[in-house]
PDB file of N, CA and C in Angstrom:
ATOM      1  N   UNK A   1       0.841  -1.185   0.000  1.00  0.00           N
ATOM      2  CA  UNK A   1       0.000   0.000   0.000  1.00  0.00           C
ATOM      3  C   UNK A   1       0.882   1.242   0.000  1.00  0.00           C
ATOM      4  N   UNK A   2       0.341   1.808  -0.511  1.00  0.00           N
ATOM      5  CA  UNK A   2       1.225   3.133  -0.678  1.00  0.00           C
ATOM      6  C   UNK A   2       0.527   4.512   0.278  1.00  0.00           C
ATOM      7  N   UNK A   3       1.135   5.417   0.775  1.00  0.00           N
ATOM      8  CA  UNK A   3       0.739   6.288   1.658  1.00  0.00           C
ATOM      9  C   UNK A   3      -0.176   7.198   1.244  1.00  0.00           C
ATOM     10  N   UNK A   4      -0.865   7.332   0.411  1.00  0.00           N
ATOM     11  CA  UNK A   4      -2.252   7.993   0.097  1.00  0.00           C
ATOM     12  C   UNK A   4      -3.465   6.942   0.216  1.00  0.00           C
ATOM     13  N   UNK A   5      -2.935   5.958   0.303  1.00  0.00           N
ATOM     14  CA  UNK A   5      -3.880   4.739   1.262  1.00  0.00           C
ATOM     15  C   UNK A   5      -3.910   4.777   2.194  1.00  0.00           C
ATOM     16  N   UNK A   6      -3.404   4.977   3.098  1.00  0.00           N
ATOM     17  CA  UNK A   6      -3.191   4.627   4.742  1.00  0.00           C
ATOM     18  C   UNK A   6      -3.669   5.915   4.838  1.00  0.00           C
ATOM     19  N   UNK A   7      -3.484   7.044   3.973  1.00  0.00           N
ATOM     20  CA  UNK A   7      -4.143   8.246   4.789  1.00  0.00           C
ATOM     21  C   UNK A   7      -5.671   8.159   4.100  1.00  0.00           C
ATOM     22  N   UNK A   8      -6.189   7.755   3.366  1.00  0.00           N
ATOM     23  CA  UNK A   8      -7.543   7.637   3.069  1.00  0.00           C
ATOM     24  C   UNK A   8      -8.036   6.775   3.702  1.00  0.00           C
ATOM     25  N   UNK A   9      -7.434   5.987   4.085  1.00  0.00           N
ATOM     26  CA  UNK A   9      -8.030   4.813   5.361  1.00  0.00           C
ATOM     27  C   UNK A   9      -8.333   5.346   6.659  1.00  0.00           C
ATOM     28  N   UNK A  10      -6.984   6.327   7.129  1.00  0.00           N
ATOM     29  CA  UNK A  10      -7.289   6.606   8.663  1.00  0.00           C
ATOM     30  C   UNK A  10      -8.594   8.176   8.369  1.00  0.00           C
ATOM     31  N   UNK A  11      -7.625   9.098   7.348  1.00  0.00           N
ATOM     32  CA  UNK A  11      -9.346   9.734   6.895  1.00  0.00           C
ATOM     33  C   UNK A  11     -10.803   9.143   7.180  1.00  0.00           C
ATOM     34  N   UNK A  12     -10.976   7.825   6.245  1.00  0.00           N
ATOM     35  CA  UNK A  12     -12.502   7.298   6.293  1.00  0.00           C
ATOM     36  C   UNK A  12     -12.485   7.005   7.880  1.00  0.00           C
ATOM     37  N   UNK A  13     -11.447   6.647   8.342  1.00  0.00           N
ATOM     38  CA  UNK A  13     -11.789   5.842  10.046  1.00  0.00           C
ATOM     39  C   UNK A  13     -12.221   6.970  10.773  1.00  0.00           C
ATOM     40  N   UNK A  14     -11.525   8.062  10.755  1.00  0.00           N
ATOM     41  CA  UNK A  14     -11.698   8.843  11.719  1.00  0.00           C
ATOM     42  C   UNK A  14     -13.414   9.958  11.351  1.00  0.00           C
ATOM     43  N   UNK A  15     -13.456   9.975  10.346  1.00  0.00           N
ATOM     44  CA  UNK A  15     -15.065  10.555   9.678  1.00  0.00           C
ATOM     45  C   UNK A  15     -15.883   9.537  10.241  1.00  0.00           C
ATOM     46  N   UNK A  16     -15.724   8.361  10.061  1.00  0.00           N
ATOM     47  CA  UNK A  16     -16.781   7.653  10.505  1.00  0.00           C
ATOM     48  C   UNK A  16     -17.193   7.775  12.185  1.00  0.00           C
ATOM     49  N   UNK A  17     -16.008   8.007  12.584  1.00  0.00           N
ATOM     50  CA  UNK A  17     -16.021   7.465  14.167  1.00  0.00           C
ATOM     51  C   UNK A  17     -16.912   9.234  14.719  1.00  0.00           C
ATOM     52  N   UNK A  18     -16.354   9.910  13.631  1.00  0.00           N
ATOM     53  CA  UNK A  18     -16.806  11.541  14.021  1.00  0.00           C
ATOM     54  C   UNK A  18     -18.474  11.318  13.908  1.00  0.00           C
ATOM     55  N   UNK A  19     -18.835  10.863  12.858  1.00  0.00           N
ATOM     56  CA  UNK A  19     -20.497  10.790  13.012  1.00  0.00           C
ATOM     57  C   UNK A  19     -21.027   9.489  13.535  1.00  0.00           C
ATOM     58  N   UNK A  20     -20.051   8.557  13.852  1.00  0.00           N
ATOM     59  CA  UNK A  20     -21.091   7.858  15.443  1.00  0.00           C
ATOM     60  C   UNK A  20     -21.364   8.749  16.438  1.00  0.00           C
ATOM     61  N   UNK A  21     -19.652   9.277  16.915  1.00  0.00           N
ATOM     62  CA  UNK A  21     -20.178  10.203  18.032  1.00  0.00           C
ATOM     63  C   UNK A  21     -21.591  11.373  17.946  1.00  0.00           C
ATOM     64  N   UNK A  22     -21.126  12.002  16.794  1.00  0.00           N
ATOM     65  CA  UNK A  22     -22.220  13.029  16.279  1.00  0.00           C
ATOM     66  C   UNK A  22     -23.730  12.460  16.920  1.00  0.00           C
ATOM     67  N   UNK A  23     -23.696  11.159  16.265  1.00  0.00           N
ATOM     68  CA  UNK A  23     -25.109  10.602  16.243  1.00  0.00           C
ATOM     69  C   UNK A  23     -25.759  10.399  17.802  1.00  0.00           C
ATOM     70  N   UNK A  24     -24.459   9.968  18.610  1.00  0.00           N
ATOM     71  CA  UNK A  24     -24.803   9.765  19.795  1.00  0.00           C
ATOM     72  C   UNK A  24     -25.279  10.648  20.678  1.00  0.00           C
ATOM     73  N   UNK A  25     -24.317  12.079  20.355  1.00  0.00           N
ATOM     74  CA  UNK A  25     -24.539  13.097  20.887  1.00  0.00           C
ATOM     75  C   UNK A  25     -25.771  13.348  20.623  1.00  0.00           C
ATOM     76  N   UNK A  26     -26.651  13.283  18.919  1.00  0.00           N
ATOM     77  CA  UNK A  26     -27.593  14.224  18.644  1.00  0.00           C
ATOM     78  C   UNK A  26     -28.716  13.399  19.450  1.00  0.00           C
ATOM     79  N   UNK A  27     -28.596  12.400  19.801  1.00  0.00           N
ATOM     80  CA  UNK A  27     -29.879  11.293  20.497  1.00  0.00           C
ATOM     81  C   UNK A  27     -29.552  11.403  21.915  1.00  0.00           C
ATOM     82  N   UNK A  28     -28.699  12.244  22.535  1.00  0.00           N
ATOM     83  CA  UNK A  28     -28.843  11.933  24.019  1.00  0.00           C
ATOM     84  C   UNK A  28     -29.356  13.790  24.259  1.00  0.00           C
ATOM     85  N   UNK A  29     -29.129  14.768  23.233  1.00  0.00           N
ATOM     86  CA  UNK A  29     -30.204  15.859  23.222  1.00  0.00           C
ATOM     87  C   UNK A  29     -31.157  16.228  23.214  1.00  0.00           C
ATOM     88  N   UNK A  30     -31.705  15.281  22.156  1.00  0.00           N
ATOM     89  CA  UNK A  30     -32.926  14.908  21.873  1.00  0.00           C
ATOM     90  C   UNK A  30     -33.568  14.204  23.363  1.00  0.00           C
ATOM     91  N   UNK A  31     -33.181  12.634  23.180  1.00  0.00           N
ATOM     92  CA  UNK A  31     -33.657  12.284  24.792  1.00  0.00           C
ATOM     93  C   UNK A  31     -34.390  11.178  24.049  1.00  0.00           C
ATOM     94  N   UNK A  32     -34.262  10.523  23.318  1.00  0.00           N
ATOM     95  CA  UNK A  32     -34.751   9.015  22.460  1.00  0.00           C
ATOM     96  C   UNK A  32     -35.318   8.453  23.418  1.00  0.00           C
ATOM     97  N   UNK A  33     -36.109   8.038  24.075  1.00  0.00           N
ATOM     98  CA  UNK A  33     -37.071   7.545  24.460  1.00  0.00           C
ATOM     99  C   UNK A  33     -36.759   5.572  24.759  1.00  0.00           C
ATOM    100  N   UNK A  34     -36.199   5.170  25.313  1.00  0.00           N
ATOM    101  CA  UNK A  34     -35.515   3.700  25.546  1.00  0.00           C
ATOM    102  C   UNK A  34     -34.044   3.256  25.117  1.00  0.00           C
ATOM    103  N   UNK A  35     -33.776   4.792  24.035  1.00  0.00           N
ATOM    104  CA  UNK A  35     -32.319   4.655  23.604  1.00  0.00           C
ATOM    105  C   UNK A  35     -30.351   4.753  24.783  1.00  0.00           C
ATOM    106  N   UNK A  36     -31.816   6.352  25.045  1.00  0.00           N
ATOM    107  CA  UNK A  36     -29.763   7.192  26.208  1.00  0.00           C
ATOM    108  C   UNK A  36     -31.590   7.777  27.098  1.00  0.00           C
ATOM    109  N   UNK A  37     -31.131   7.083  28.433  1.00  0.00           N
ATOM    110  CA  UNK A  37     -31.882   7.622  29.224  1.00  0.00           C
ATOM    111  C   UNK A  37     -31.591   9.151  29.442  1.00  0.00           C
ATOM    112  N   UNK A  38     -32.542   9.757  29.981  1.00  0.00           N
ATOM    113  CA  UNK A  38     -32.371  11.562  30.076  1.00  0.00           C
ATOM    114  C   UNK A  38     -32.335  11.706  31.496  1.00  0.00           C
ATOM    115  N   UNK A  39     -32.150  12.659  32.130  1.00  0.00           N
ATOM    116  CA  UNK A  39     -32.814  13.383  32.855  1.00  0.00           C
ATOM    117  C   UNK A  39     -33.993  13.597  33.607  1.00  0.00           C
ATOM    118  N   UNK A  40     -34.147  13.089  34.961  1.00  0.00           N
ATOM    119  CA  UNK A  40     -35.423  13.974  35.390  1.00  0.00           C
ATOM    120  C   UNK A  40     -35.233  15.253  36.828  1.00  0.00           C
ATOM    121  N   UNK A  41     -35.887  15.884  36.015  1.00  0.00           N
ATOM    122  CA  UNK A  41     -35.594  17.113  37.116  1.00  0.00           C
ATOM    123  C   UNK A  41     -36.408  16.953  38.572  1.00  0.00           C
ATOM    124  N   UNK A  42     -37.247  16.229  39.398  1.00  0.00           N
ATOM    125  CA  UNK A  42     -37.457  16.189  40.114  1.00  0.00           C
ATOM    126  C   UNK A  42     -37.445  14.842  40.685  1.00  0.00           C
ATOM    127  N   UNK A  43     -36.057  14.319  40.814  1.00  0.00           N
ATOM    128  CA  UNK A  43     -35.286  13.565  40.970  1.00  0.00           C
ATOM    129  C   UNK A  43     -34.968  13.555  42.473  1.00  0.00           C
ATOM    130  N   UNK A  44     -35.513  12.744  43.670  1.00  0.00           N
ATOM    131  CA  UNK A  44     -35.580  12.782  45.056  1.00  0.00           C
ATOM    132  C   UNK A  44     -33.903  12.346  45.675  1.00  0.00           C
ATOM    133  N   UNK A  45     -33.353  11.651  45.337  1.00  0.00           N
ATOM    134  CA  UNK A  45     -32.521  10.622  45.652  1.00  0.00           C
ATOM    135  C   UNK A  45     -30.894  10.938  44.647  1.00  0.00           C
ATOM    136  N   UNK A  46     -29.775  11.954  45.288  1.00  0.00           N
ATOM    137  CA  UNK A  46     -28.716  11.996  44.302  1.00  0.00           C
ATOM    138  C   UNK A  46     -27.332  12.016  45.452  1.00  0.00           C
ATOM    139  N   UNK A  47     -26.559  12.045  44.705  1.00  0.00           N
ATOM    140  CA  UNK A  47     -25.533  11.688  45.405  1.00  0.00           C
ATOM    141  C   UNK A  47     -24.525  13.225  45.113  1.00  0.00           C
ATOM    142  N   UNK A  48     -24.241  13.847  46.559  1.00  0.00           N
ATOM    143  CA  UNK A  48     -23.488  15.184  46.345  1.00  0.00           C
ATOM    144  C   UNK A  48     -22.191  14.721  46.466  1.00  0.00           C
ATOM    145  N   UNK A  49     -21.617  13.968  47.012  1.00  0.00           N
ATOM    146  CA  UNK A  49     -19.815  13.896  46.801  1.00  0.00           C
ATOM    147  C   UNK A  49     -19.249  12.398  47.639  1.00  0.00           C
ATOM    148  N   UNK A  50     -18.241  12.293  47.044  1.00  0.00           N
ATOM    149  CA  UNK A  50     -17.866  10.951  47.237  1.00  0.00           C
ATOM    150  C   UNK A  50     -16.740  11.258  47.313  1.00  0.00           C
ATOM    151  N   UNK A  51     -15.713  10.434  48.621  1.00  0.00           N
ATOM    152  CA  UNK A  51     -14.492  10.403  48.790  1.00  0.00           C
ATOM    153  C   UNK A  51     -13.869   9.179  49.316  1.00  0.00           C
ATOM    154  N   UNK A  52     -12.760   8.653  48.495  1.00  0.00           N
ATOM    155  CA  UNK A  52     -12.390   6.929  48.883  1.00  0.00           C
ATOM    156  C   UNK A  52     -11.598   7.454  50.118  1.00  0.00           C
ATOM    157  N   UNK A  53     -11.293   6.559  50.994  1.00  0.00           N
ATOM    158  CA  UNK A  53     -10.723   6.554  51.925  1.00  0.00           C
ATOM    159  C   UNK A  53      -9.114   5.906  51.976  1.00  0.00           C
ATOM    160  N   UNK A  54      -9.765   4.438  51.235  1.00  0.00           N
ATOM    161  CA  UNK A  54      -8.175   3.756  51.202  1.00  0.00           C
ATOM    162  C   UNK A  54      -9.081   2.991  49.892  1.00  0.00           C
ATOM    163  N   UNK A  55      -8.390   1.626  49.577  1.00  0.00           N
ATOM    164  CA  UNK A  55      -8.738   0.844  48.303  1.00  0.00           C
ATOM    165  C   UNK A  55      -9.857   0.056  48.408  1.00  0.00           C
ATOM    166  N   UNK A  56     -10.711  -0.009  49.805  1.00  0.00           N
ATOM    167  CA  UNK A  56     -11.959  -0.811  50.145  1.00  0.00           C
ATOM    168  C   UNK A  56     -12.569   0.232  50.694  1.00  0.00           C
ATOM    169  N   UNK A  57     -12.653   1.501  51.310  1.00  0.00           N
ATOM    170  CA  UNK A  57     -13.590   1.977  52.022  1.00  0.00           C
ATOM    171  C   UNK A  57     -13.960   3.638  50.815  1.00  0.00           C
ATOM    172  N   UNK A  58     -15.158   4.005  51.387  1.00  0.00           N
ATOM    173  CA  UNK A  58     -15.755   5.509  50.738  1.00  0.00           C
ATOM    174  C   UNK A  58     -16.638   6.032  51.207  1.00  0.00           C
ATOM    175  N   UNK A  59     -16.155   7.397  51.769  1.00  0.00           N
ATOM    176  CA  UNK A  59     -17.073   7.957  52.266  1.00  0.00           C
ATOM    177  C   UNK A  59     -18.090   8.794  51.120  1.00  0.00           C
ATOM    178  N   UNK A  60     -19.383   8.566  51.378  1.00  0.00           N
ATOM    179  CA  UNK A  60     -20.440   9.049  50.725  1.00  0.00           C
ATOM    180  C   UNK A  60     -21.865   9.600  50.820  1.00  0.00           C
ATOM    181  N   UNK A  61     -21.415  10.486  50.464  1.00  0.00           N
ATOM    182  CA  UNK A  61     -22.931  12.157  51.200  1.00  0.00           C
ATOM    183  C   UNK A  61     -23.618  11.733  50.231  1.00  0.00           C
ATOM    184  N   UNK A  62     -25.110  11.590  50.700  1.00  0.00           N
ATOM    185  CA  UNK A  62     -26.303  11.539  49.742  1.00  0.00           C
ATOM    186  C   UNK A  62     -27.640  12.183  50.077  1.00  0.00           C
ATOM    187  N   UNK A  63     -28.361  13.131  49.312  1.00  0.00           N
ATOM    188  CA  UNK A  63     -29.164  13.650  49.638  1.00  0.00           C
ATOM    189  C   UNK A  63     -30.489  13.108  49.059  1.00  0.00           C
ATOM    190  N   UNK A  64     -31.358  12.925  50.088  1.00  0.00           N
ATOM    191  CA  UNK A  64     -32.697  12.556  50.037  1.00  0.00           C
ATOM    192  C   UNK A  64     -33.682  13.021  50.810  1.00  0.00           C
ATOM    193  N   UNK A  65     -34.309  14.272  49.610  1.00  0.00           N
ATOM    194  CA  UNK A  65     -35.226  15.122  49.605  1.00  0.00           C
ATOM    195  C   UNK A  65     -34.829  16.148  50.453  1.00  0.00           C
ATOM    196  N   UNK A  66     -33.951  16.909  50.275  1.00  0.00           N
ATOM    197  CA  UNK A  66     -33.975  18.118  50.902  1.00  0.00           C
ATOM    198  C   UNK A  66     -32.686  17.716  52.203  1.00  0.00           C
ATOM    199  N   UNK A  67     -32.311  16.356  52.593  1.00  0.00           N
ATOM    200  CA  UNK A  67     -31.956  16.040  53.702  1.00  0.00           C
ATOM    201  C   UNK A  67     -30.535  15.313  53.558  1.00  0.00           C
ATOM    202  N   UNK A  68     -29.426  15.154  53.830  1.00  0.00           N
ATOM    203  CA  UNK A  68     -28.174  14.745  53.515  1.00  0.00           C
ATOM    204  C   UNK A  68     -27.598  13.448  54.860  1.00  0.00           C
ATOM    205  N   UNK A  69     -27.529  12.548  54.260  1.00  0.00           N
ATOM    206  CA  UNK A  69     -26.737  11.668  54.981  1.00  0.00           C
ATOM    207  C   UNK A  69     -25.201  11.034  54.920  1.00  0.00           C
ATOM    208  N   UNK A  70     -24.777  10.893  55.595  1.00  0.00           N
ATOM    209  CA  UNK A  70     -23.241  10.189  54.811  1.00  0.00           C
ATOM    210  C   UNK A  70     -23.371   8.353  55.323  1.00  0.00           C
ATOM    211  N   UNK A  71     -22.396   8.407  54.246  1.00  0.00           N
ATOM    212  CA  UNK A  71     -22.772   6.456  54.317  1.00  0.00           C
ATOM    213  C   UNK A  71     -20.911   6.335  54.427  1.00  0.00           C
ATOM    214  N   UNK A  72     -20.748   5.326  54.870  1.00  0.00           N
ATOM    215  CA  UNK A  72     -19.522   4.407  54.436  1.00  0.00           C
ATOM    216  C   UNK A  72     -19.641   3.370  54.192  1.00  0.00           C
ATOM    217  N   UNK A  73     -18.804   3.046  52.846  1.00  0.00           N
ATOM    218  CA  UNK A  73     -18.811   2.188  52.476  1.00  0.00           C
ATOM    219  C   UNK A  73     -18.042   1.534  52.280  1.00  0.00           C
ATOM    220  N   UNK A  74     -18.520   0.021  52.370  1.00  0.00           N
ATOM    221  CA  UNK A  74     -16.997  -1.120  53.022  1.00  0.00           C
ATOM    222  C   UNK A  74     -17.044  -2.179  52.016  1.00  0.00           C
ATOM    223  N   UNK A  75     -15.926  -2.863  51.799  1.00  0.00           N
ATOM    224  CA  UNK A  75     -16.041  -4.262  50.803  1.00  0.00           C
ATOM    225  C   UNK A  75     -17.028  -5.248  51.693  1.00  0.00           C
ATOM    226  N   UNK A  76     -17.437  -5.252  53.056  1.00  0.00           N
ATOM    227  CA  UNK A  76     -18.101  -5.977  53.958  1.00  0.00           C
ATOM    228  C   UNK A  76     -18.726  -5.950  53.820  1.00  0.00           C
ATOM    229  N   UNK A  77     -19.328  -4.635  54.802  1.00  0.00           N
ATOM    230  CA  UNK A  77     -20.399  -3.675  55.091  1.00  0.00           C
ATOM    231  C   UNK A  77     -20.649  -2.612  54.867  1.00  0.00           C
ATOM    232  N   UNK A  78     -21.748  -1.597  55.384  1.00  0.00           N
ATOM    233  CA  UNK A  78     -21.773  -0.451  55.064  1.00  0.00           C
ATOM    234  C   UNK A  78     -22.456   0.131  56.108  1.00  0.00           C
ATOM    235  N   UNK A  79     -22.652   1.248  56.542  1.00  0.00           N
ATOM    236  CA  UNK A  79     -22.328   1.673  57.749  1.00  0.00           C
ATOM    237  C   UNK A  79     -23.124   3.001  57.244  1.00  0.00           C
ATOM    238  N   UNK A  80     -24.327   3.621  58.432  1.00  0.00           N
ATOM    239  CA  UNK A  80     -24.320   4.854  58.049  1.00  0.00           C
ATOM    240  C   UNK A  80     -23.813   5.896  58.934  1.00  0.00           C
ATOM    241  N   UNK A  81     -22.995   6.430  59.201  1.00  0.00           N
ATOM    242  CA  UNK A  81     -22.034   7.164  59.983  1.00  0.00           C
ATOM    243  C   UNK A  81     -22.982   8.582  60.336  1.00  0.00           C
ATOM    244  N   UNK A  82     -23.388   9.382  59.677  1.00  0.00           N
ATOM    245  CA  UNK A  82     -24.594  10.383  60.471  1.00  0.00           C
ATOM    246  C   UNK A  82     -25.642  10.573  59.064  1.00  0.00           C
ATOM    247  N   UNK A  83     -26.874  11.285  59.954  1.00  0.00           N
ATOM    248  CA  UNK A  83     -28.455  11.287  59.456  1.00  0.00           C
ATOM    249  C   UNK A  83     -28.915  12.879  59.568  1.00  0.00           C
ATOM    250  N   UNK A  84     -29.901  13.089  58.533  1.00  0.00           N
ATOM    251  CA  UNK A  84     -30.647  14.053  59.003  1.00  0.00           C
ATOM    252  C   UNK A  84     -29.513  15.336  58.955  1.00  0.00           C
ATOM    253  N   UNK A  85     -28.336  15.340  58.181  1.00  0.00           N
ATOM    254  CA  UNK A  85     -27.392  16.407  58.233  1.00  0.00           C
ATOM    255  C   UNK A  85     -28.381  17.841  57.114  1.00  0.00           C
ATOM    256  N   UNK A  86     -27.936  18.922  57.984  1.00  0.00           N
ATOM    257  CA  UNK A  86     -28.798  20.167  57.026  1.00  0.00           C
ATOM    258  C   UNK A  86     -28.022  20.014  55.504  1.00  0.00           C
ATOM    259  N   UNK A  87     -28.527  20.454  54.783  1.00  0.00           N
ATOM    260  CA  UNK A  87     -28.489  20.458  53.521  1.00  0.00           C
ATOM    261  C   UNK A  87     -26.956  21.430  53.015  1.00  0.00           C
ATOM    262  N   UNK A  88     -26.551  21.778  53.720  1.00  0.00           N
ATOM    263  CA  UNK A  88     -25.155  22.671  53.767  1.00  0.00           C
ATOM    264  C   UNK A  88     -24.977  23.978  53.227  1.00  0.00           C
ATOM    265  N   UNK A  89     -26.488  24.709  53.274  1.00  0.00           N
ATOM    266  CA  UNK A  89     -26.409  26.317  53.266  1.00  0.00           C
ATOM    267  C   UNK A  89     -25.956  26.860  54.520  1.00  0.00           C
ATOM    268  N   UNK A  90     -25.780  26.568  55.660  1.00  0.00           N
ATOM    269  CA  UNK A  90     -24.751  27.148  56.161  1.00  0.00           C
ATOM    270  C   UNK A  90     -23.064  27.658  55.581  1.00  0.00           C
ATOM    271  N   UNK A  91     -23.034  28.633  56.220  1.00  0.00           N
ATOM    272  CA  UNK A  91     -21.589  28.945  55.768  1.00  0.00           C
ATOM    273  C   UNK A  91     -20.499  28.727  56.805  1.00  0.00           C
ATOM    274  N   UNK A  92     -19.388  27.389  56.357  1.00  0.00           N
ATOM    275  CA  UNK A  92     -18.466  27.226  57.781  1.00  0.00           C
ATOM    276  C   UNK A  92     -17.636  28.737  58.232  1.00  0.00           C
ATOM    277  N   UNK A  93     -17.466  28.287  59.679  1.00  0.00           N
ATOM    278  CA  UNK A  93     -16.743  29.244  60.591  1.00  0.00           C
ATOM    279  C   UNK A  93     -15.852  30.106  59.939  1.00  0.00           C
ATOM    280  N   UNK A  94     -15.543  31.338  59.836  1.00  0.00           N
ATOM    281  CA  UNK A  94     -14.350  32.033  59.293  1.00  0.00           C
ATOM    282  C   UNK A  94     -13.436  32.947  60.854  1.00  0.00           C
ATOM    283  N   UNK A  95     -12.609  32.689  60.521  1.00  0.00           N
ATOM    284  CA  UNK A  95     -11.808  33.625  61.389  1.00  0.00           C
ATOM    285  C   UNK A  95     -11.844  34.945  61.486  1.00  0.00           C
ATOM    286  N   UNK A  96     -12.043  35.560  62.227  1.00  0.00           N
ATOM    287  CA  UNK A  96     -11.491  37.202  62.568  1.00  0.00           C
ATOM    288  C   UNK A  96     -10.517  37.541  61.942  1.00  0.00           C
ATOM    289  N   UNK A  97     -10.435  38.396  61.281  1.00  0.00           N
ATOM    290  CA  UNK A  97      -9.082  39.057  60.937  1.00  0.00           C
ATOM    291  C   UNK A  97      -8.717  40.189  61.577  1.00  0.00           C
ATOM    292  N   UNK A  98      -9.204  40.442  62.488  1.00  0.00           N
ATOM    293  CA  UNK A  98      -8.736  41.759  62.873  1.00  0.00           C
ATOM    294  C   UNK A  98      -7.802  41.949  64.196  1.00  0.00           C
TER     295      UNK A  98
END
């Protein structure tokens, strides 16, 4: 093969691969209906932040309905460590500067 092959090859490869993505993208905008699940905006149950601890454990804040709990989580078990935490419009402590 000569090198105006290999570049019309990786050309066609890479066009093609450009309008799968395209396609994928244009159907998860849209919201296809059994295809790319969407979105629902009044959605009770999400998860605000996650932090591993070591290679088996994670700590994990989850809010349900207005209300925030943290979980840990273990290759074992799982553990809910506190409940009923405010939703975190508070603003933490700041120091005096003066």
């Amino acid at each position: 093969m000569e090198t105006s092959d290999y570049l019309r090859t990786v050309s066609a490869l890479v066009l093609v691969l450009g309008l799968i993505l395209g396609l994928l993208w244009l159907l998860r905008r849209i919201g296809v209906p059994g295809m790319v699940p969407t979105r629902q905006a009044n959605r009770r149950l999400s998860v605000v932040e996650s932090v591993a601890l070591d290679a088996r454990r994670r700590l994990v804040l989850v809010r349900r309905d207005g209300q925030e709990h943290l979980l840990l989580l273990g290759h074992t078990a799982d553990l809910v460590v506190e409940t009923g935490i405010d939703n975190g419009t508070a603003a933490p402590d700041q120091e005096d500067k003066g």
